[in-house]
PDB file of N, CA and C in Angstrom:
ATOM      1  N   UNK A   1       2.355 -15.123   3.388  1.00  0.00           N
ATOM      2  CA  UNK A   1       1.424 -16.049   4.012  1.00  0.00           C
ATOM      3  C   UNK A   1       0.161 -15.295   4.430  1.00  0.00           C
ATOM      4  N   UNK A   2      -1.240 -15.708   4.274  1.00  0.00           N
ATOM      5  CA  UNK A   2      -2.515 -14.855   4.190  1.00  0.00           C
ATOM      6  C   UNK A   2      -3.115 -15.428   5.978  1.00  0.00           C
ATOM      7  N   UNK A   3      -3.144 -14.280   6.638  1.00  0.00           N
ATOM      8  CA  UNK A   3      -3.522 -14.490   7.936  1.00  0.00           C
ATOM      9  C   UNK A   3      -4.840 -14.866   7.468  1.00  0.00           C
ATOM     10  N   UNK A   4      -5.033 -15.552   9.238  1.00  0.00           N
ATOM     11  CA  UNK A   4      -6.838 -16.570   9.147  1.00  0.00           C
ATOM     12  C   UNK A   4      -7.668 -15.063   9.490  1.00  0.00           C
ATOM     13  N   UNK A   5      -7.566 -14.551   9.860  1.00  0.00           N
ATOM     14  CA  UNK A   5      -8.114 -13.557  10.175  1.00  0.00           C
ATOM     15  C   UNK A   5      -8.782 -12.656   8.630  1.00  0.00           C
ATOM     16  N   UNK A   6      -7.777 -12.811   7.427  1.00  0.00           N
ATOM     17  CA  UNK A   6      -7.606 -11.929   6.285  1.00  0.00           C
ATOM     18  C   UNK A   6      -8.562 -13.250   5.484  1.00  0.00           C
ATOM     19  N   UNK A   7      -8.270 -14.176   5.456  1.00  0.00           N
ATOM     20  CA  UNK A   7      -9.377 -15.168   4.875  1.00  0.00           C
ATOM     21  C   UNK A   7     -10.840 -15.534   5.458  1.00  0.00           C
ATOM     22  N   UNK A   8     -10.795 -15.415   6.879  1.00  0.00           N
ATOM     23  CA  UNK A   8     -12.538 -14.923   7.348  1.00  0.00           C
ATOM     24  C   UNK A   8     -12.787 -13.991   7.220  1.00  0.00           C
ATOM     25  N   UNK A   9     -12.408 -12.527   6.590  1.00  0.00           N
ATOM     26  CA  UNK A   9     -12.951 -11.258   6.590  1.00  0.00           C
ATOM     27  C   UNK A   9     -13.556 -11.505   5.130  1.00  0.00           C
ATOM     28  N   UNK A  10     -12.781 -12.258   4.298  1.00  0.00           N
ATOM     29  CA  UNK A  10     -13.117 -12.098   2.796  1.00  0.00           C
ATOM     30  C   UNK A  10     -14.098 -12.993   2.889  1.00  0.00           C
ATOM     31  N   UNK A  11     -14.119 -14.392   3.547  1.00  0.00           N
ATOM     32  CA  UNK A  11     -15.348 -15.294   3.368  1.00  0.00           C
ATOM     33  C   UNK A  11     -16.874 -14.407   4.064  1.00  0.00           C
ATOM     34  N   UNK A  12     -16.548 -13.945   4.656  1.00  0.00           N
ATOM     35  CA  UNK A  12     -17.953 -12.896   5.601  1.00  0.00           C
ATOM     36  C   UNK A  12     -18.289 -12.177   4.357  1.00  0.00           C
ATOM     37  N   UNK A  13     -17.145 -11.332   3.914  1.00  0.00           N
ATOM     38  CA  UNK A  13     -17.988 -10.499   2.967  1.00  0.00           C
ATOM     39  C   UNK A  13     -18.027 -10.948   1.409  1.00  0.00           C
ATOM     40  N   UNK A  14     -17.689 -11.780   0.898  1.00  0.00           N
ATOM     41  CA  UNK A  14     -18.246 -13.012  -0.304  1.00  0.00           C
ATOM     42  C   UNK A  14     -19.943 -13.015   0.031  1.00  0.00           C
ATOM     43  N   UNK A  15     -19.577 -13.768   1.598  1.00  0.00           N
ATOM     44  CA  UNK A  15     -21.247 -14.559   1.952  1.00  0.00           C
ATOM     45  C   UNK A  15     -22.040 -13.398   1.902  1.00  0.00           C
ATOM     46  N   UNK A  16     -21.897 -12.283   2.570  1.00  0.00           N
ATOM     47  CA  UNK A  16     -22.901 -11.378   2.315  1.00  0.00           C
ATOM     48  C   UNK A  16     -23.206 -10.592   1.233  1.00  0.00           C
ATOM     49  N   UNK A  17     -22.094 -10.295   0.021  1.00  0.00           N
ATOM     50  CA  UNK A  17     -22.530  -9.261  -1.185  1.00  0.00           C
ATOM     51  C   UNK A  17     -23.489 -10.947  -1.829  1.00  0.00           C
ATOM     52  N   UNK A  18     -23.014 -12.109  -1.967  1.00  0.00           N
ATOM     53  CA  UNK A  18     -23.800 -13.051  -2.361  1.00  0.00           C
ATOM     54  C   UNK A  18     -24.936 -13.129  -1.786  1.00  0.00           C
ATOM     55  N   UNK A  19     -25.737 -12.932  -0.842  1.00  0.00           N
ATOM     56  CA  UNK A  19     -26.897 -13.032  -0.172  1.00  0.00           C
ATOM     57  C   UNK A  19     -27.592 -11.712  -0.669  1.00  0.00           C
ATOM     58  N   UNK A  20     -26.600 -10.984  -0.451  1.00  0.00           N
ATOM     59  CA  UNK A  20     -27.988  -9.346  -1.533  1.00  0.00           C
ATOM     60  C   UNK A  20     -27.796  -9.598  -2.808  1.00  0.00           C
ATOM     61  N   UNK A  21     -27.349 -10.717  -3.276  1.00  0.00           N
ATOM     62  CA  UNK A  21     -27.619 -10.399  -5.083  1.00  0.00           C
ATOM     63  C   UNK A  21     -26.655  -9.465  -5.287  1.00  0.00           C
ATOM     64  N   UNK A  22     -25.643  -9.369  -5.062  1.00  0.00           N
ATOM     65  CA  UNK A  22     -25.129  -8.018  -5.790  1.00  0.00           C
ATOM     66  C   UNK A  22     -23.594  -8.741  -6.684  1.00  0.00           C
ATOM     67  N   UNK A  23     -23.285  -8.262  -7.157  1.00  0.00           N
ATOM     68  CA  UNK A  23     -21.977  -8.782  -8.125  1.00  0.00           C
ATOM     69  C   UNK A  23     -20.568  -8.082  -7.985  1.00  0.00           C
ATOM     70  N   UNK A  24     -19.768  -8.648  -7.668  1.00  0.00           N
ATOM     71  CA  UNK A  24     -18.310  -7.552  -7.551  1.00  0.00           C
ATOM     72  C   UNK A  24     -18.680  -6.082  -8.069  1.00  0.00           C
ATOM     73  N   UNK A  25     -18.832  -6.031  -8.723  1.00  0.00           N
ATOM     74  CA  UNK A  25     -18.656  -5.092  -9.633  1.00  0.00           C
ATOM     75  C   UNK A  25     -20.036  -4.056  -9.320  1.00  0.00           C
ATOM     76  N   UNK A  26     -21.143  -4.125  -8.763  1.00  0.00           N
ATOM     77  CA  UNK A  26     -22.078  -3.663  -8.031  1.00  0.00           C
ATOM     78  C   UNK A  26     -21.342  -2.935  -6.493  1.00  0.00           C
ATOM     79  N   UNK A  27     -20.784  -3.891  -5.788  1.00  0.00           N
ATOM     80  CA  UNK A  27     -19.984  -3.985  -4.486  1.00  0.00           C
ATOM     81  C   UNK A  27     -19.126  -2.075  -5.053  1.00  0.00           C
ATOM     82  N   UNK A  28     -18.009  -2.428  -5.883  1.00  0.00           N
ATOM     83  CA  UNK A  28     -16.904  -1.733  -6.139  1.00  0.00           C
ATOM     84  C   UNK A  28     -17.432  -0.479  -6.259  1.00  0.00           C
ATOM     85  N   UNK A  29     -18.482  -0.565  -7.302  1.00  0.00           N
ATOM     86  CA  UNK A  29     -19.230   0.759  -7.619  1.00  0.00           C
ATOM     87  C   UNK A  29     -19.349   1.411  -6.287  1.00  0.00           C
ATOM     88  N   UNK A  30     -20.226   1.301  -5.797  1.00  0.00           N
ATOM     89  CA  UNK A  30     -20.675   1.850  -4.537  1.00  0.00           C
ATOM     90  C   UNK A  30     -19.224   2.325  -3.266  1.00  0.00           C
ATOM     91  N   UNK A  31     -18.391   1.602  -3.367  1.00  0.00           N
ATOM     92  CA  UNK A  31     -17.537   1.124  -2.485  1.00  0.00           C
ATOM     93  C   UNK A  31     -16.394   2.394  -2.994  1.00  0.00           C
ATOM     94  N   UNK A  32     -16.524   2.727  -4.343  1.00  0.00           N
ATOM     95  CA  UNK A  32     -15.324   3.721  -4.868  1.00  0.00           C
ATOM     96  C   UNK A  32     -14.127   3.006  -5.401  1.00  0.00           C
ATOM     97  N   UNK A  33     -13.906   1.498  -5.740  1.00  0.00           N
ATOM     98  CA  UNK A  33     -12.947   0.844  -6.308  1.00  0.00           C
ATOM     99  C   UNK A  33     -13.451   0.273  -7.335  1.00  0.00           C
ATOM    100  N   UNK A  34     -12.484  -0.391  -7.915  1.00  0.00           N
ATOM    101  CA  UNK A  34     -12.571  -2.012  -9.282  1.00  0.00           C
ATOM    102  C   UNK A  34     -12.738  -3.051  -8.658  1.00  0.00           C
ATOM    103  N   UNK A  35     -13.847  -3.653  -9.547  1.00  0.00           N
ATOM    104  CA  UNK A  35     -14.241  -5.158  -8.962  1.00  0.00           C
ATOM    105  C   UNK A  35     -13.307  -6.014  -8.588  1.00  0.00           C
ATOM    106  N   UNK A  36     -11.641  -5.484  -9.430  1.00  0.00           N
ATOM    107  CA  UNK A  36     -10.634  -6.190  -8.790  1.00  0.00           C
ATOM    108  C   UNK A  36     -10.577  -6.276  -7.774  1.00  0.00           C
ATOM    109  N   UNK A  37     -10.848  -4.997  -7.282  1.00  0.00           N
ATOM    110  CA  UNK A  37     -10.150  -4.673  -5.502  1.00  0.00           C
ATOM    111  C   UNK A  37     -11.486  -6.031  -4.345  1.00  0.00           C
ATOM    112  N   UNK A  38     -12.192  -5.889  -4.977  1.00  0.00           N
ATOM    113  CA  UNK A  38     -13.682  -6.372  -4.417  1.00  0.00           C
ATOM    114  C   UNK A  38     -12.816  -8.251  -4.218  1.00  0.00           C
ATOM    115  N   UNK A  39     -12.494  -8.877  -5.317  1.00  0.00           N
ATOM    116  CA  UNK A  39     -12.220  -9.840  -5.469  1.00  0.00           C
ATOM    117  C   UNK A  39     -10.981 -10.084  -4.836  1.00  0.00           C
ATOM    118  N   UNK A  40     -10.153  -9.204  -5.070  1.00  0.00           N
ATOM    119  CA  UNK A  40      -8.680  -9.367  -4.609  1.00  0.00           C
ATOM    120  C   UNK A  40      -8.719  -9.412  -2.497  1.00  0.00           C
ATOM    121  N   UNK A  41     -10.002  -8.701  -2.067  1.00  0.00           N
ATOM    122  CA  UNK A  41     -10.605  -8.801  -0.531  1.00  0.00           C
ATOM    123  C   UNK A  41     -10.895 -10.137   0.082  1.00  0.00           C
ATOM    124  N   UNK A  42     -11.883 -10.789  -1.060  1.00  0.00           N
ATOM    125  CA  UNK A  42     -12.565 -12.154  -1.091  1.00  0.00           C
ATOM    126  C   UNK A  42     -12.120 -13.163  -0.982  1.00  0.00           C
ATOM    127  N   UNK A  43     -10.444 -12.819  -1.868  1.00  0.00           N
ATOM    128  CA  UNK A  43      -9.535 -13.929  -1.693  1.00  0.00           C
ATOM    129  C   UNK A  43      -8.408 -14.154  -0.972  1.00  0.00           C
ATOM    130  N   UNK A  44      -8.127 -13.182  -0.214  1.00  0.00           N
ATOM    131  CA  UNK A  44      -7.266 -12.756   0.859  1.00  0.00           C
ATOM    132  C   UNK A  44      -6.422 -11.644   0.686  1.00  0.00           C
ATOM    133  N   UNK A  45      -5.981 -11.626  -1.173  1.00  0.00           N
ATOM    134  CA  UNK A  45      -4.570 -11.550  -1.839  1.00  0.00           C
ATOM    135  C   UNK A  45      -4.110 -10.050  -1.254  1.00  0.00           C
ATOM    136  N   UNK A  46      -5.284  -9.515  -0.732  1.00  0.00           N
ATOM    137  CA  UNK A  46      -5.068  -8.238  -0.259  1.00  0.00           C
ATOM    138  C   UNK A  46      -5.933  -7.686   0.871  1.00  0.00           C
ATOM    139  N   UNK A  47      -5.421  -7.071   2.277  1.00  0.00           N
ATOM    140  CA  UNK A  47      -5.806  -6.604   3.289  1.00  0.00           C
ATOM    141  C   UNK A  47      -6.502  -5.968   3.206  1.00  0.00           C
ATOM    142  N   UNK A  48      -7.714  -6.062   4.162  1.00  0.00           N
ATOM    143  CA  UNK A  48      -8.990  -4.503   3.815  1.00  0.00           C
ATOM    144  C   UNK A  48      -8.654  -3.876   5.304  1.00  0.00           C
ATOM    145  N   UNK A  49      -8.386  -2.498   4.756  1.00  0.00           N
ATOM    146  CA  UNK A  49      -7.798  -1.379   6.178  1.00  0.00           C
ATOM    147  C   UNK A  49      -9.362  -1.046   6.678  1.00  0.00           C
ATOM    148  N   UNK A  50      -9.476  -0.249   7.583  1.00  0.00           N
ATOM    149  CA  UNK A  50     -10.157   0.016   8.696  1.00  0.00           C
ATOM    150  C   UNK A  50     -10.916   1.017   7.646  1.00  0.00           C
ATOM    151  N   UNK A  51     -10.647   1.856   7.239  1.00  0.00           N
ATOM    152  CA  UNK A  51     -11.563   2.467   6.384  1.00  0.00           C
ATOM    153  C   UNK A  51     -12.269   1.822   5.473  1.00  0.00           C
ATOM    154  N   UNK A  52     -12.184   1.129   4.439  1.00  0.00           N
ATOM    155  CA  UNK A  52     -12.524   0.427   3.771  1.00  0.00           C
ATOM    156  C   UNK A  52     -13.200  -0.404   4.598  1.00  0.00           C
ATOM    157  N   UNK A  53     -13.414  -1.329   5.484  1.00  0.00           N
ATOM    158  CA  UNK A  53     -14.101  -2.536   5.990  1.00  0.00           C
ATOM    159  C   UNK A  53     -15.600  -1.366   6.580  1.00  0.00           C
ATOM    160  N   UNK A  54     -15.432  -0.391   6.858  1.00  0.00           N
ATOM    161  CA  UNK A  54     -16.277   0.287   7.232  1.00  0.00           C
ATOM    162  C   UNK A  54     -16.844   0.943   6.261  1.00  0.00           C
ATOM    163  N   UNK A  55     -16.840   0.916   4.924  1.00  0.00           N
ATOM    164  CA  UNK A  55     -17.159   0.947   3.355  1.00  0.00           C
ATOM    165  C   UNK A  55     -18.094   0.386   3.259  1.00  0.00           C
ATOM    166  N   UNK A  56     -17.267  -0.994   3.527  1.00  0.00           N
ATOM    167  CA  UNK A  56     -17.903  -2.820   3.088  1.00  0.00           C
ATOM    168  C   UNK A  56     -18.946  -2.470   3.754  1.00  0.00           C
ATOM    169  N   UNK A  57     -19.011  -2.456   5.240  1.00  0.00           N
ATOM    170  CA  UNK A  57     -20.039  -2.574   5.942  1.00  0.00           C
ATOM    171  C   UNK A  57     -21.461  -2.059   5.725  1.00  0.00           C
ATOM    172  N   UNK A  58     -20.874  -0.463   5.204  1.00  0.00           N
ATOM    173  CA  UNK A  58     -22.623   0.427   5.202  1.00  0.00           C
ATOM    174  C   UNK A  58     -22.857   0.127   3.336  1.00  0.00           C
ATOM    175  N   UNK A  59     -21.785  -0.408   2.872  1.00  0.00           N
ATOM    176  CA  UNK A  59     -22.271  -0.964   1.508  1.00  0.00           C
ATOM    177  C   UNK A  59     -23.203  -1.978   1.592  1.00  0.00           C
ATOM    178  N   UNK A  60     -23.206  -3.359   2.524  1.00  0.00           N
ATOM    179  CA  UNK A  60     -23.861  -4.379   2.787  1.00  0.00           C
ATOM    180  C   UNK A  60     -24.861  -4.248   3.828  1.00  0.00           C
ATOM    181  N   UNK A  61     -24.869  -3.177   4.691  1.00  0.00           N
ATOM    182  CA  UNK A  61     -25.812  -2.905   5.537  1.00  0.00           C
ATOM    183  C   UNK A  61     -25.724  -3.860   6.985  1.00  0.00           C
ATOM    184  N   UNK A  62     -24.715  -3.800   6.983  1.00  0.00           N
ATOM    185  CA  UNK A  62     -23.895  -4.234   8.373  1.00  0.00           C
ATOM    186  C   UNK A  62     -23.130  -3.583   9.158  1.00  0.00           C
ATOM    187  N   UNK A  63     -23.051  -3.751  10.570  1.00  0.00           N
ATOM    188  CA  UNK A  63     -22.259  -3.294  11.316  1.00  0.00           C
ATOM    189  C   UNK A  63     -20.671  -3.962  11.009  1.00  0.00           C
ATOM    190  N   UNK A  64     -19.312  -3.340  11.390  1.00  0.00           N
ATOM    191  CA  UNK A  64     -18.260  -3.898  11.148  1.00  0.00           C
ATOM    192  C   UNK A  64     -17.959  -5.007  12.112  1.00  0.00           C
ATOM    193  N   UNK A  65     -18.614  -5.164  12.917  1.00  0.00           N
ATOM    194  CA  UNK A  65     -18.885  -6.635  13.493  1.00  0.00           C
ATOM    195  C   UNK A  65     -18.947  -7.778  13.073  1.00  0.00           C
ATOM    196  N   UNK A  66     -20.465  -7.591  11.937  1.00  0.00           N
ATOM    197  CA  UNK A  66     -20.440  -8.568  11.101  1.00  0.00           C
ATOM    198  C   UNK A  66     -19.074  -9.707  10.753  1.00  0.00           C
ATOM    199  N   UNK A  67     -18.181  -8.841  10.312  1.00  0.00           N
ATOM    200  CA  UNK A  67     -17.232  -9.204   9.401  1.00  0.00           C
ATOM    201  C   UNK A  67     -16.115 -10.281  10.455  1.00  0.00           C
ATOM    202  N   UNK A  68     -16.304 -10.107  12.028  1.00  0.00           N
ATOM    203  CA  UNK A  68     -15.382 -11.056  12.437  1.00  0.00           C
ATOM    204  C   UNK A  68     -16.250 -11.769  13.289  1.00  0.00           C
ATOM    205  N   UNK A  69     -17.430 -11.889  13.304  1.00  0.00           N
ATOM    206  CA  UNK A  69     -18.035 -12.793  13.872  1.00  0.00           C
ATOM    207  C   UNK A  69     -17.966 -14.534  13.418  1.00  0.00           C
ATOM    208  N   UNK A  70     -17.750 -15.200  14.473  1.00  0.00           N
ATOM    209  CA  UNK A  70     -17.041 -16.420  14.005  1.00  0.00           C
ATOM    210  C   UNK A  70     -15.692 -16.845  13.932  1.00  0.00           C
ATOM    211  N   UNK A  71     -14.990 -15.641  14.512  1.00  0.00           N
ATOM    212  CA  UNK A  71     -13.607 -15.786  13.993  1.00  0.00           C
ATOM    213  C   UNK A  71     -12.728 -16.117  15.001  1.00  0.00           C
ATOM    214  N   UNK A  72     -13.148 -16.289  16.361  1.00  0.00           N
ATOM    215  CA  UNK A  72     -12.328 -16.977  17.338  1.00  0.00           C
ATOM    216  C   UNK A  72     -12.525 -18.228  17.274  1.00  0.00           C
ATOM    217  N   UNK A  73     -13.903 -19.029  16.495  1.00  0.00           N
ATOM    218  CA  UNK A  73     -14.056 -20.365  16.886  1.00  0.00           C
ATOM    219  C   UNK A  73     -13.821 -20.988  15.172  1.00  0.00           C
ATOM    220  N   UNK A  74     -13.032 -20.133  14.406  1.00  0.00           N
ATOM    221  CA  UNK A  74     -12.428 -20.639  13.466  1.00  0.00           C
ATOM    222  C   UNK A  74     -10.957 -20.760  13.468  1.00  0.00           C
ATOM    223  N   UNK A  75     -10.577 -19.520  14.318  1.00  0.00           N
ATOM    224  CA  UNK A  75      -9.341 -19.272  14.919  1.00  0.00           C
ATOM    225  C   UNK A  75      -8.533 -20.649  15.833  1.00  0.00           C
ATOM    226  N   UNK A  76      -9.546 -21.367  16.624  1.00  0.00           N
ATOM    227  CA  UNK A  76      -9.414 -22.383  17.732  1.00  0.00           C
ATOM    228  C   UNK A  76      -9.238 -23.248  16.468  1.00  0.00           C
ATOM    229  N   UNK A  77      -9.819 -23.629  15.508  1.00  0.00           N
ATOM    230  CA  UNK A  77     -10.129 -24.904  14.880  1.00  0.00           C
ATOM    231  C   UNK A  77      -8.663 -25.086  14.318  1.00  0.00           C
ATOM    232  N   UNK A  78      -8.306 -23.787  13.827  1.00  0.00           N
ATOM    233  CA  UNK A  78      -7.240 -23.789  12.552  1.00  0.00           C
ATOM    234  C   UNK A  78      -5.676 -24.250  13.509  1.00  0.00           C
ATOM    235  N   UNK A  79      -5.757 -23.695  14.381  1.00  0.00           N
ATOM    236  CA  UNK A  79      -4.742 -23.977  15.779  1.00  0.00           C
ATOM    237  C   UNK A  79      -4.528 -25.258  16.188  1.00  0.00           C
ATOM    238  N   UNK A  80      -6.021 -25.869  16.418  1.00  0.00           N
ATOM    239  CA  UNK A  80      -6.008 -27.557  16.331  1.00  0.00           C
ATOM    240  C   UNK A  80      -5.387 -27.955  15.545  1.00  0.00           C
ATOM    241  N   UNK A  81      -5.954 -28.089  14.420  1.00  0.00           N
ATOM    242  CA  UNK A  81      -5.273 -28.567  13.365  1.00  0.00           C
ATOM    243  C   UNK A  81      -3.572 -28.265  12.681  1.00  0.00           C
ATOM    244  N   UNK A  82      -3.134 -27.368  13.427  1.00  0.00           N
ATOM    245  CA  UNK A  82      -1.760 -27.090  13.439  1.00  0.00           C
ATOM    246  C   UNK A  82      -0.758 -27.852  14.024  1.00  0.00           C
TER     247      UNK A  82
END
């Protein structure tokens, strides 16, 4: 089962490699993986550890903040709806 937490980290960083123009496979390069790994983030199917999210970050030019901002008042919603 894919925590909400593991599906807003991947939607944050979708929205942002999409806002610089850049393409999985741009992302990975830089990042030291396969565009798989890039995609497999995006879609939950796999956890991004603490090293890596701090990858993501100076790859996209963000603080690791970025990446959970929003995520208590998506957190509340998903709970509602439970």
């Amino acid at each position: 089962m894919t925590e909400i937490v593991d599906v807003h980290l991947g939607r944050r960083l979708r929205q942002r490699r999409r806002l610089l123009h850049l393409t999985q496979s741009d992302l990975a390069a830089t990042c030291g993986v396969g565009f798989q790994q890039i995609q497999k983030y995006e879609c939950a199917t796999h956890r991004i550890s603490a090293a890596m999210l701090w990858r993501l970050a100076g790859a996209l030019g963000v603080g690791t903040q970025y990446f959970y901002e929003g995520l208590d008042s998506e957190a509340s919603a998903e709970q509602r709806v439970a």
